[in-house]
Protein backbone atom coordinates (compact mmCIF):
# COMPACT_ATOMS: atom_id res chain seq x y z
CA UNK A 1 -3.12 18.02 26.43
CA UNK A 2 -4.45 19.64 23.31
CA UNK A 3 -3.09 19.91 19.79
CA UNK A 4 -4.94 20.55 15.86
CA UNK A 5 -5.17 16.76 15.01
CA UNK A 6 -4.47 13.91 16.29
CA UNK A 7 -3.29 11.15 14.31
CA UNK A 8 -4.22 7.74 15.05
CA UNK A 9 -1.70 5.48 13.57
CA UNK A 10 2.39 5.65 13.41
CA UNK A 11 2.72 3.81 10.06
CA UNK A 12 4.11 5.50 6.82
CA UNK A 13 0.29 6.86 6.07
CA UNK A 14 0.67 8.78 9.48
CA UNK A 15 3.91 9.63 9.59
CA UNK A 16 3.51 11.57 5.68
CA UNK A 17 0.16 13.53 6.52
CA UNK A 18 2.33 14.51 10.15
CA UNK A 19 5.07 15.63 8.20
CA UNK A 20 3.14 17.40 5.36
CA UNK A 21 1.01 19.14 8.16
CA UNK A 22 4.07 20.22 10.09
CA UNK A 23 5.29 22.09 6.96
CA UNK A 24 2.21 23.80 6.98
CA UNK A 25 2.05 24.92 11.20
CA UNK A 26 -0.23 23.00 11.95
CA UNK A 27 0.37 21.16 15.22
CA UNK A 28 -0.41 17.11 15.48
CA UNK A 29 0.45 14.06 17.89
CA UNK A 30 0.57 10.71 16.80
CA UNK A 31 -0.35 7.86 18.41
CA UNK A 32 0.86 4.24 17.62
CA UNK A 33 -0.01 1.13 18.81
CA UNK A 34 3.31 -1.06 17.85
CA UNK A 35 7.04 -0.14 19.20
CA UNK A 36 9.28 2.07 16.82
CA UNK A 37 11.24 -1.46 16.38
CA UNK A 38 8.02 -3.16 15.54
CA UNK A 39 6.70 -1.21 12.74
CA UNK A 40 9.81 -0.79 10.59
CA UNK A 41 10.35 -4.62 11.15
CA UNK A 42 7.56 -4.72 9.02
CA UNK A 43 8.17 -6.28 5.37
CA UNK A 44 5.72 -4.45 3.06
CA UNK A 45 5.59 -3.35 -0.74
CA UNK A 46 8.05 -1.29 -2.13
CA UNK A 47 6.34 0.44 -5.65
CA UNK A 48 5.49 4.29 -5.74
CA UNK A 49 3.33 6.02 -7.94
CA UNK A 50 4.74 9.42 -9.87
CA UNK A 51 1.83 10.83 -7.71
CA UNK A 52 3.70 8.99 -4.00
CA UNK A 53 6.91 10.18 -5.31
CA UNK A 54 6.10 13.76 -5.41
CA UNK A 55 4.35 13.94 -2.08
CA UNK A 56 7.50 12.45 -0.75
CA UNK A 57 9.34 15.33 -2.22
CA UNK A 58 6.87 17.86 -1.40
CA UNK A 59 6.99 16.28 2.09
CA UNK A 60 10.57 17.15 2.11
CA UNK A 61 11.65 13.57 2.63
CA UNK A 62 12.37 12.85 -0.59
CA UNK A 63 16.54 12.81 -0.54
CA UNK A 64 17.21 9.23 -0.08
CA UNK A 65 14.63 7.82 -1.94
CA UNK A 66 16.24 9.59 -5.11
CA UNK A 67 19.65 8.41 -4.00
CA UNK A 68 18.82 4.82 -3.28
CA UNK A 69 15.50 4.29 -5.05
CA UNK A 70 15.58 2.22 -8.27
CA UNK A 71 13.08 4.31 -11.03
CA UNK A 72 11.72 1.43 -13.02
CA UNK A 73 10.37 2.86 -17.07
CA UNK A 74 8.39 -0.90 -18.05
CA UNK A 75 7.52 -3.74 -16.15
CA UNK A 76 7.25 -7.68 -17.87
CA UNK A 77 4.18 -9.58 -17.87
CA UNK A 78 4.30 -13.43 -18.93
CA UNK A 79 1.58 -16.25 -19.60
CA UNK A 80 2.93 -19.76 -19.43
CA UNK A 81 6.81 -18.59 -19.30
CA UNK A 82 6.99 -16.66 -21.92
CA UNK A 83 6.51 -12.93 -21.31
CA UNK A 84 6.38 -9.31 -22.98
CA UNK A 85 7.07 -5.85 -21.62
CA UNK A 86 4.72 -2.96 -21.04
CA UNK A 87 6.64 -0.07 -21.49
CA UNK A 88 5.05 3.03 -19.26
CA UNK A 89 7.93 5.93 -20.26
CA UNK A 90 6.93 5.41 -23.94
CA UNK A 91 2.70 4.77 -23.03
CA UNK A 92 2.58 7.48 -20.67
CA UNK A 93 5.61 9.43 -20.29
CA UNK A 94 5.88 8.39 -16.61
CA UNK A 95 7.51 6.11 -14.17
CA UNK A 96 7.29 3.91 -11.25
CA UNK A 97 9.87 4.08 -8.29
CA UNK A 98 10.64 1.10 -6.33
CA UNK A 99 11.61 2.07 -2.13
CA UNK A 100 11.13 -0.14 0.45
CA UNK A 101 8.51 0.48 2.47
CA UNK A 102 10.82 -0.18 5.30
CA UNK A 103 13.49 2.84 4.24
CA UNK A 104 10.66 5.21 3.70
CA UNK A 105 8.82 4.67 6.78
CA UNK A 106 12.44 5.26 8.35
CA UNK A 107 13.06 8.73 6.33
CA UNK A 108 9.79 9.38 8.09
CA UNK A 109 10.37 8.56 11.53
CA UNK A 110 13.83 10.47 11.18
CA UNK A 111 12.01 13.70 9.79
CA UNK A 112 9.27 13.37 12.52
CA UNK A 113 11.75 13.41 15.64
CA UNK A 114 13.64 15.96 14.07
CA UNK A 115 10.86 18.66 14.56
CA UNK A 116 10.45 17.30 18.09
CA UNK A 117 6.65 17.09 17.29
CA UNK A 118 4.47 14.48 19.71
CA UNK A 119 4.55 10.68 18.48
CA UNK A 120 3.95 8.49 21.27
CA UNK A 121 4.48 4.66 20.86
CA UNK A 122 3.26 1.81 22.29
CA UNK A 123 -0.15 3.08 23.34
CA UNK A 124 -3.09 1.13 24.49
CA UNK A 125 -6.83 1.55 24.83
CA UNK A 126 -7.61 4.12 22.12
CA UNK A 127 -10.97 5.60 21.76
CA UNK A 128 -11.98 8.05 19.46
CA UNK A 129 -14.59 10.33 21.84
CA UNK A 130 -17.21 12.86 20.15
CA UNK A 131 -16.26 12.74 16.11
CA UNK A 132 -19.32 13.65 15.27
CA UNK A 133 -19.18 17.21 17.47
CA UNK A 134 -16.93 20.03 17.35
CA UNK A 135 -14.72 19.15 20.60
CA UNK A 136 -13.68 15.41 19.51
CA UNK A 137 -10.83 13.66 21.61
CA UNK A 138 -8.89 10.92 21.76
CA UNK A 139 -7.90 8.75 25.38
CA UNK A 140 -6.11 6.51 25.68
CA UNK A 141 -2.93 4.51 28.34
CA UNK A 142 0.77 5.22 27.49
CA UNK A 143 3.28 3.65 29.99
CA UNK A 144 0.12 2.47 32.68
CA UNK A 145 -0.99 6.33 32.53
CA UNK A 146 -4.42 7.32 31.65
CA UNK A 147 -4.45 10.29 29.24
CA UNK A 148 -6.17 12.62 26.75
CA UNK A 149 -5.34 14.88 24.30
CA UNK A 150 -8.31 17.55 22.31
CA UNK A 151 -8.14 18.25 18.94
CA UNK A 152 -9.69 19.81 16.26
CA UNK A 153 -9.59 16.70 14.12
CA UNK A 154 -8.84 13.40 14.32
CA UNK A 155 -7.10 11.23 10.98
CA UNK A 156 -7.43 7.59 11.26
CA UNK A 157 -4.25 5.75 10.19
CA UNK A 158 -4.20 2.89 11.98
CA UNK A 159 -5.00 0.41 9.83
CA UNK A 160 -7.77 -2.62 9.43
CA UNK A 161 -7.77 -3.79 12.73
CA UNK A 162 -7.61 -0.09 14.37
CA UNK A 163 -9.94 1.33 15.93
CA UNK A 164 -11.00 4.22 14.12
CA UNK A 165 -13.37 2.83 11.40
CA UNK A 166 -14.87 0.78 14.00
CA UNK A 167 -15.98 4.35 15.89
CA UNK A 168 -18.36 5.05 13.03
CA UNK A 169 -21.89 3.91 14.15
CA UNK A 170 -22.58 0.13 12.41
CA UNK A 171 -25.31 1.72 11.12
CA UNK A 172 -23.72 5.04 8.91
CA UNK A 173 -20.85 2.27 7.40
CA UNK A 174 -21.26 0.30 4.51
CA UNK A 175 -18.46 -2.45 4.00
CA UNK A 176 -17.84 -4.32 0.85
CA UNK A 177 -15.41 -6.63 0.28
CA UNK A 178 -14.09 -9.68 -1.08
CA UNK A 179 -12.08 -12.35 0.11
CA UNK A 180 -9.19 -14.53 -2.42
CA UNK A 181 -9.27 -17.93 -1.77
CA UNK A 182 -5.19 -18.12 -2.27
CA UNK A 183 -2.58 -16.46 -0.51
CA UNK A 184 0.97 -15.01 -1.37
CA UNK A 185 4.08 -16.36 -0.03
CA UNK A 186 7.13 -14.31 -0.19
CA UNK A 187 10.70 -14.56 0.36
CA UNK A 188 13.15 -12.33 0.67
CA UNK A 189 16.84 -12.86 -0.11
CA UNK A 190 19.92 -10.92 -0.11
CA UNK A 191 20.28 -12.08 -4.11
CA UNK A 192 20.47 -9.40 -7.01
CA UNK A 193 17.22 -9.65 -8.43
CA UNK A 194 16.84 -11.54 -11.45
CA UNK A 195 15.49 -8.78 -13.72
CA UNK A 196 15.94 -4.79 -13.76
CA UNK A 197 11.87 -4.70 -13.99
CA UNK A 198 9.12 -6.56 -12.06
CA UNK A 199 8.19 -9.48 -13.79
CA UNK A 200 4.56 -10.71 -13.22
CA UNK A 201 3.61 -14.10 -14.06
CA UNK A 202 0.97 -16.27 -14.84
CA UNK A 203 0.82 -20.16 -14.85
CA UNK A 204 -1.24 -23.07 -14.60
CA UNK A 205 0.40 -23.92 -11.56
CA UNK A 206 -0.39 -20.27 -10.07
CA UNK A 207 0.68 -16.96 -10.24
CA UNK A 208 4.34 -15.88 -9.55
CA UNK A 209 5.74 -12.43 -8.98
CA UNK A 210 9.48 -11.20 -9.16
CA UNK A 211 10.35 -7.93 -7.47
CA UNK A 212 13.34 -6.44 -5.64
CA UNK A 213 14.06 -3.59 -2.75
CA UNK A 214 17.95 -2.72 -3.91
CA UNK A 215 20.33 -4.07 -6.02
CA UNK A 216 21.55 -6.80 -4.10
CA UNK A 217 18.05 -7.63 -1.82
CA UNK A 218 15.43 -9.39 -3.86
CA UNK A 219 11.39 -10.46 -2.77
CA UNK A 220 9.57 -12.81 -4.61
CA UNK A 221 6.25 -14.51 -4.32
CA UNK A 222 4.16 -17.55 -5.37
CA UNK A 223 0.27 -17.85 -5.27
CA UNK A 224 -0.28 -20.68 -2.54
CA UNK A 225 -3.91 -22.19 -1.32
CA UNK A 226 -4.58 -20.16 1.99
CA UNK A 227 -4.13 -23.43 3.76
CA UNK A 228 -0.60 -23.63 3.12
CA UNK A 229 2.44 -22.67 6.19
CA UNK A 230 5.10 -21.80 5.73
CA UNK A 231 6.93 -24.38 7.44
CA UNK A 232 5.85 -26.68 4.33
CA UNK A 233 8.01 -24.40 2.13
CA UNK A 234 11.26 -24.46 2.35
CA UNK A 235 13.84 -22.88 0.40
CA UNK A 236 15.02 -25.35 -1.90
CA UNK A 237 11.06 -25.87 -2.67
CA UNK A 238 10.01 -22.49 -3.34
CA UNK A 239 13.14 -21.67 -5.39
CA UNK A 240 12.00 -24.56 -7.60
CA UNK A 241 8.53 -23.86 -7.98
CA UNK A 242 9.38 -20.30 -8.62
CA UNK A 243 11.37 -21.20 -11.58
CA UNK A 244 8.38 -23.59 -12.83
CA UNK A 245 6.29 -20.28 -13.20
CA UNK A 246 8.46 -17.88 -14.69
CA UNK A 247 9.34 -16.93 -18.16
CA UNK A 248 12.18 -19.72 -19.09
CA UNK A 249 15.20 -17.31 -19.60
CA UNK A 250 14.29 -15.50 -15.93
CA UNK A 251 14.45 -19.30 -14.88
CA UNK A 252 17.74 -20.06 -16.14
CA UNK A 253 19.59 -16.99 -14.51
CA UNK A 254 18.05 -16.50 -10.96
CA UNK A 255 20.47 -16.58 -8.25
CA UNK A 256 19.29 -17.81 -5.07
CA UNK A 257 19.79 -18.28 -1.45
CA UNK A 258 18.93 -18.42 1.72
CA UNK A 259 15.71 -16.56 2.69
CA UNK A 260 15.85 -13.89 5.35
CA UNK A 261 12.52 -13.59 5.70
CA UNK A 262 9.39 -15.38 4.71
CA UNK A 263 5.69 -15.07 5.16
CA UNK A 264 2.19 -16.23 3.59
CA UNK A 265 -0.49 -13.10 3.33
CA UNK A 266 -3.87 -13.49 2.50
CA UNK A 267 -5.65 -11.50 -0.30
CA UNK A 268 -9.01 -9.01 -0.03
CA UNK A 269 -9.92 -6.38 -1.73
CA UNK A 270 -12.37 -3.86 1.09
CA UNK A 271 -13.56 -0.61 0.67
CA UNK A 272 -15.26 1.41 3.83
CA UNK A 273 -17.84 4.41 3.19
CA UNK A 274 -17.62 6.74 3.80
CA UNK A 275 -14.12 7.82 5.02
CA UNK A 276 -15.45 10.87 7.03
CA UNK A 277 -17.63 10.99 10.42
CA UNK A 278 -17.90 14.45 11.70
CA UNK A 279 -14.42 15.30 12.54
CA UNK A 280 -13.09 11.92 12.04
CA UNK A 281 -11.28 11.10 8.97
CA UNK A 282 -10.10 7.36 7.76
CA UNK A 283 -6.73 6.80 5.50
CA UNK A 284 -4.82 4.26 4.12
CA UNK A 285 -5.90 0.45 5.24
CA UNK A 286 -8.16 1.94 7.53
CA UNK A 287 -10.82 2.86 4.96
CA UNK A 288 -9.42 0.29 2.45
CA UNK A 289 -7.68 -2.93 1.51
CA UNK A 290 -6.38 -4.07 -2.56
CA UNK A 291 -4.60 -7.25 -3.75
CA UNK A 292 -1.07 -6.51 -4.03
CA UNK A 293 -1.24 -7.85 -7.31
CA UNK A 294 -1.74 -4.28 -8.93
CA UNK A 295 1.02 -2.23 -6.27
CA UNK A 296 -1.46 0.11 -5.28
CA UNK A 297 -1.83 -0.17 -1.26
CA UNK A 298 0.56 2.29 0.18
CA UNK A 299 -0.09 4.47 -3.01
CA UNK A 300 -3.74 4.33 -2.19
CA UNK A 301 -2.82 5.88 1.52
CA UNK A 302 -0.48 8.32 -0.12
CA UNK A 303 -3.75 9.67 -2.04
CA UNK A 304 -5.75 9.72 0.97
CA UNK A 305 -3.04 11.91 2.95
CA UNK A 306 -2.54 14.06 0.01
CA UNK A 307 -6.14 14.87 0.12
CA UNK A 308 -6.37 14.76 3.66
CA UNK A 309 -3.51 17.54 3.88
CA UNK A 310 -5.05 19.51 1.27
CA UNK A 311 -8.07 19.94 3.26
CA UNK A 312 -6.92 20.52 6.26
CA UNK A 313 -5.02 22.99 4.84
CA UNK A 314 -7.50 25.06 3.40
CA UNK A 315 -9.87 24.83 6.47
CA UNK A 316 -6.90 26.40 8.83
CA UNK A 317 -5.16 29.05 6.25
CA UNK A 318 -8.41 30.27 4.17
CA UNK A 319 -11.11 29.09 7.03
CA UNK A 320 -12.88 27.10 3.94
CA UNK A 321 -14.28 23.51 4.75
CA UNK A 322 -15.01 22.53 1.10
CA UNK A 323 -12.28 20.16 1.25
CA UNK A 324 -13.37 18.72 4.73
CA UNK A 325 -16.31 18.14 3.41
CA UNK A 326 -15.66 16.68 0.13
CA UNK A 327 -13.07 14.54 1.68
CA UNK A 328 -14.45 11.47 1.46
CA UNK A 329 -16.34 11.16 -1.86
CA UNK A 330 -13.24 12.74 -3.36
CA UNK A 331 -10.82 9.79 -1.96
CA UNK A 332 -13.60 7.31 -2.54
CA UNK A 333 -13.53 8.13 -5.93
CA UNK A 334 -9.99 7.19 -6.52
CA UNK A 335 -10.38 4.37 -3.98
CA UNK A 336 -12.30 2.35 -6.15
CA UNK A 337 -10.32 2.78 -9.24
CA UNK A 338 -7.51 1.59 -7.85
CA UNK A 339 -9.48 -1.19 -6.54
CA UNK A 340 -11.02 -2.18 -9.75
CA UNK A 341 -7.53 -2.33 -11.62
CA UNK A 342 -5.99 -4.51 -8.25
CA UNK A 343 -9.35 -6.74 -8.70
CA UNK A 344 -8.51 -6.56 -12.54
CA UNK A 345 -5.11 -7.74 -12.24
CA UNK A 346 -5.50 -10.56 -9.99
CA UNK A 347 -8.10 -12.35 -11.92
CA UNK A 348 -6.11 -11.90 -14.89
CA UNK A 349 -2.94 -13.65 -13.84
CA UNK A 350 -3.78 -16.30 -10.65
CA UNK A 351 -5.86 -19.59 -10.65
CA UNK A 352 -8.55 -19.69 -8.97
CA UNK A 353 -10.43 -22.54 -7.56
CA UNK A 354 -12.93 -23.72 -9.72
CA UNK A 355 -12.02 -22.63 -12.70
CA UNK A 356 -13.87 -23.67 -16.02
CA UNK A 357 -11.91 -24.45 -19.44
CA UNK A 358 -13.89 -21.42 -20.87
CA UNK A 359 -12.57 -19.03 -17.25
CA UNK A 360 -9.23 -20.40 -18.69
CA UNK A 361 -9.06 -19.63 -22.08
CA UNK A 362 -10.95 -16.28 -21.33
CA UNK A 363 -7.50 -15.56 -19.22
CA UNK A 364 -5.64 -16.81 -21.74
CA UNK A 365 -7.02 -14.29 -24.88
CA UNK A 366 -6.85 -11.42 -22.45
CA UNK A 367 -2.87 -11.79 -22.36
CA UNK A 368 -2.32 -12.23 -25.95
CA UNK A 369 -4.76 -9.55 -26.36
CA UNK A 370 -2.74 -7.29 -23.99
CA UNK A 371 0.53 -8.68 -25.64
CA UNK A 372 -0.56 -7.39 -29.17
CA UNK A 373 -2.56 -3.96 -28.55
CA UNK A 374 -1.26 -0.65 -27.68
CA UNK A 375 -4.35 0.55 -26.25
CA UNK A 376 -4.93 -2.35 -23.63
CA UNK A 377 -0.90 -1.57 -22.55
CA UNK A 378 -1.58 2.32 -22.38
CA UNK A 379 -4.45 1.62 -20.13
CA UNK A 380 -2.37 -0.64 -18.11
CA UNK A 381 0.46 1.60 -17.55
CA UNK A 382 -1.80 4.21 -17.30
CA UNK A 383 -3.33 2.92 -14.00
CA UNK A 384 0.05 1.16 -13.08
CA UNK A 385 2.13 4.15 -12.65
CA UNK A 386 -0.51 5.47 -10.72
CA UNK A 387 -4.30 7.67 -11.84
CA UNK A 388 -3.78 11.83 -10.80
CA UNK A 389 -4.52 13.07 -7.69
């Protein structure tokens, strides 16, 4: 088999640049570990950038996201239950929209089988084979079958376990990264959310976020210490300790209920250089992992594929490489601004281990200093709603 690219990786960072590349002719299969049931079982953020939102469109997979998807103007922030807003619309003149990662990754999967382009599931033993020539290929065992496909290209998708950052020699790859010594646990409940906006919260007795996916499906979190299951939480529990952390009139008005789903995820913040080896490209949670604290992981892999698209673009329609090669120091560059304002955010409102009275009240000033100054909001929003590609 041969196609243009081959992309490594059936999430929603796959499934975009395979869609944005079909629009363009140019020919891809895609490769995914997990079972079509498997990945859109998957319970992941639901905040997109202005930038996300109109690659979606562009994408052409846009429809239900502006039918269903809730566009959010502000978002609250609150020190020891008492909270302000940060208005973006009147900062920045832009917005956030908040889709389930889940109902985009379908849209996706729907658009992809509906150009009856390759996307093979359930594939095992990947290798990446010659990425740093100009005849790369992939091989790999679908249904007990040996295969391989040649490309031109090869995008890595597939994550930070997957196997295409680990085909870059040890030697070319720098890794930096740090590890939270706290987790998130989140719930999700089929409860109208308690607020229109995301309310982000700060407490002595950890850090507390309150989000939603629809109008009646809500998903909220608590800071936990890494050694914590979730059988120790039950509902009753986290409800209450929930309420202990948010702003008091948030408290007084949630409606809860039974969980549907819960599950305790660890923080890190990781950043891979570079994203390019010869004619192998990394994207998404491949190349790098943020906190969720500041919303910015499936943005970051919308970034990636828009640039990712772009170049590929150029190099098969004008026969100009610039974009190939500037690939990587071009994402990296946004990469790590989104990764210092996820790094920024979670020291700003968790507790962390260790903690002196002067870490505390340092925390403390930076909220009432973000409370009272429209600059320190404008920056906020500025990076929350998402830097230009």
């Amino acid at each position: 088999m041969r196609t243009q690219v081959v992309i490594v990786g059936g999430g929603p960072a796959g499934l975009l640049l395979g869609q944005l590349l079909h629009r363009e002719g140019i020919e891809t299969v895609l490769l995914e570990r997990q079972s079509r049931e498997y990945v859109l079982a998957r319970i992941r953020a639901g905040v997109l950038e202005t930038g996300a939102v109109n690659l979606l469109r562009e994408a052409g997979v846009g429809a239900r996201m502006e039918r269903e998807g809730l566009v959010h103007e502000g978002a609250y922030l609150a020190a020891a239950n008492h909270g302000f807003r940060i208005d973006f619309k009147q900062l920045t003149g832009g917005s956030v929209m908040v889709y389930g990662q889940t109902e985009l990754t379908l849209d996706l999967y729907q658009a992809r089988e509906a150009t009856g382009a390759a996307l093979l599931h359930e594939v095992e033993q990947v290798q990446v084979h010659d990425a740093d020539a100009n005849r790369p290929y992939v091989s790999f065992t679908h249904k007990g079958v040996k295969r391989r496909i040649d490309c031109d290209f090869v995008a890595g998708c597939d994550g930070f376990h997957g196997v295409s950052r680990k085909t870059i020699p040890a030697g070319l790859l720098r890794e930096f990264e740090r590890v939270y010594p706290f987790g998130w646990l989140g719930v999700l409940s089929q409860t109208p959310p308690v607020s229109d906006e995301l309310i982000y919260a700060s407490h002595a007795r950890g850090f507390a976020l309150c989000s939603m996916r629809n109008p009646g499906l809500s998903r909220y979190y608590l800071q936990v210490p890494l050694e914590d299951s979730v059988e120790q939480w039950s509902d009753d529990a986290f409800w209450d300790e929930l309420k202990r952390r948010i702003p008091h009139a948030a408290a007084d008005t949630i409606i809860t209920g039974e969980s549907i789903e819960k599950s305790i995820a660890p923080l890190r913040s990781f950043v891979a250089e570079p994203m390019r080896w010869g004619r192998l490209f990394l994207c998404g949670d491949a190349a790098h992992i943020v906190p969720p604290t500041g919303a910015k992981g499936l943005n970051l892999a919308a970034s990636d594929v828009y640039y990712l698209w772009q170049a590929l673009r150029q190099y098969y329609q004008d026969n100009d490489e610039h974009g190939i090669d500037s690939y990587s120091a071009t994402a990296l560059s946004r990469v790590w601004k989104a990764e210092r304002f996820s790094w920024g955010m979670t020291k700003l409102l968790h507790q962390f281990p260790q903690q002196s009275d002067f870490d505390l009240r340092m925390q403390q000033a930076e909220l009432e200093y973000l409370e009272s100054s429209v600059a320190a909001q404008t920056s906020l929003a500025e990076n929350y709603i998402g830097l230009p590609y």
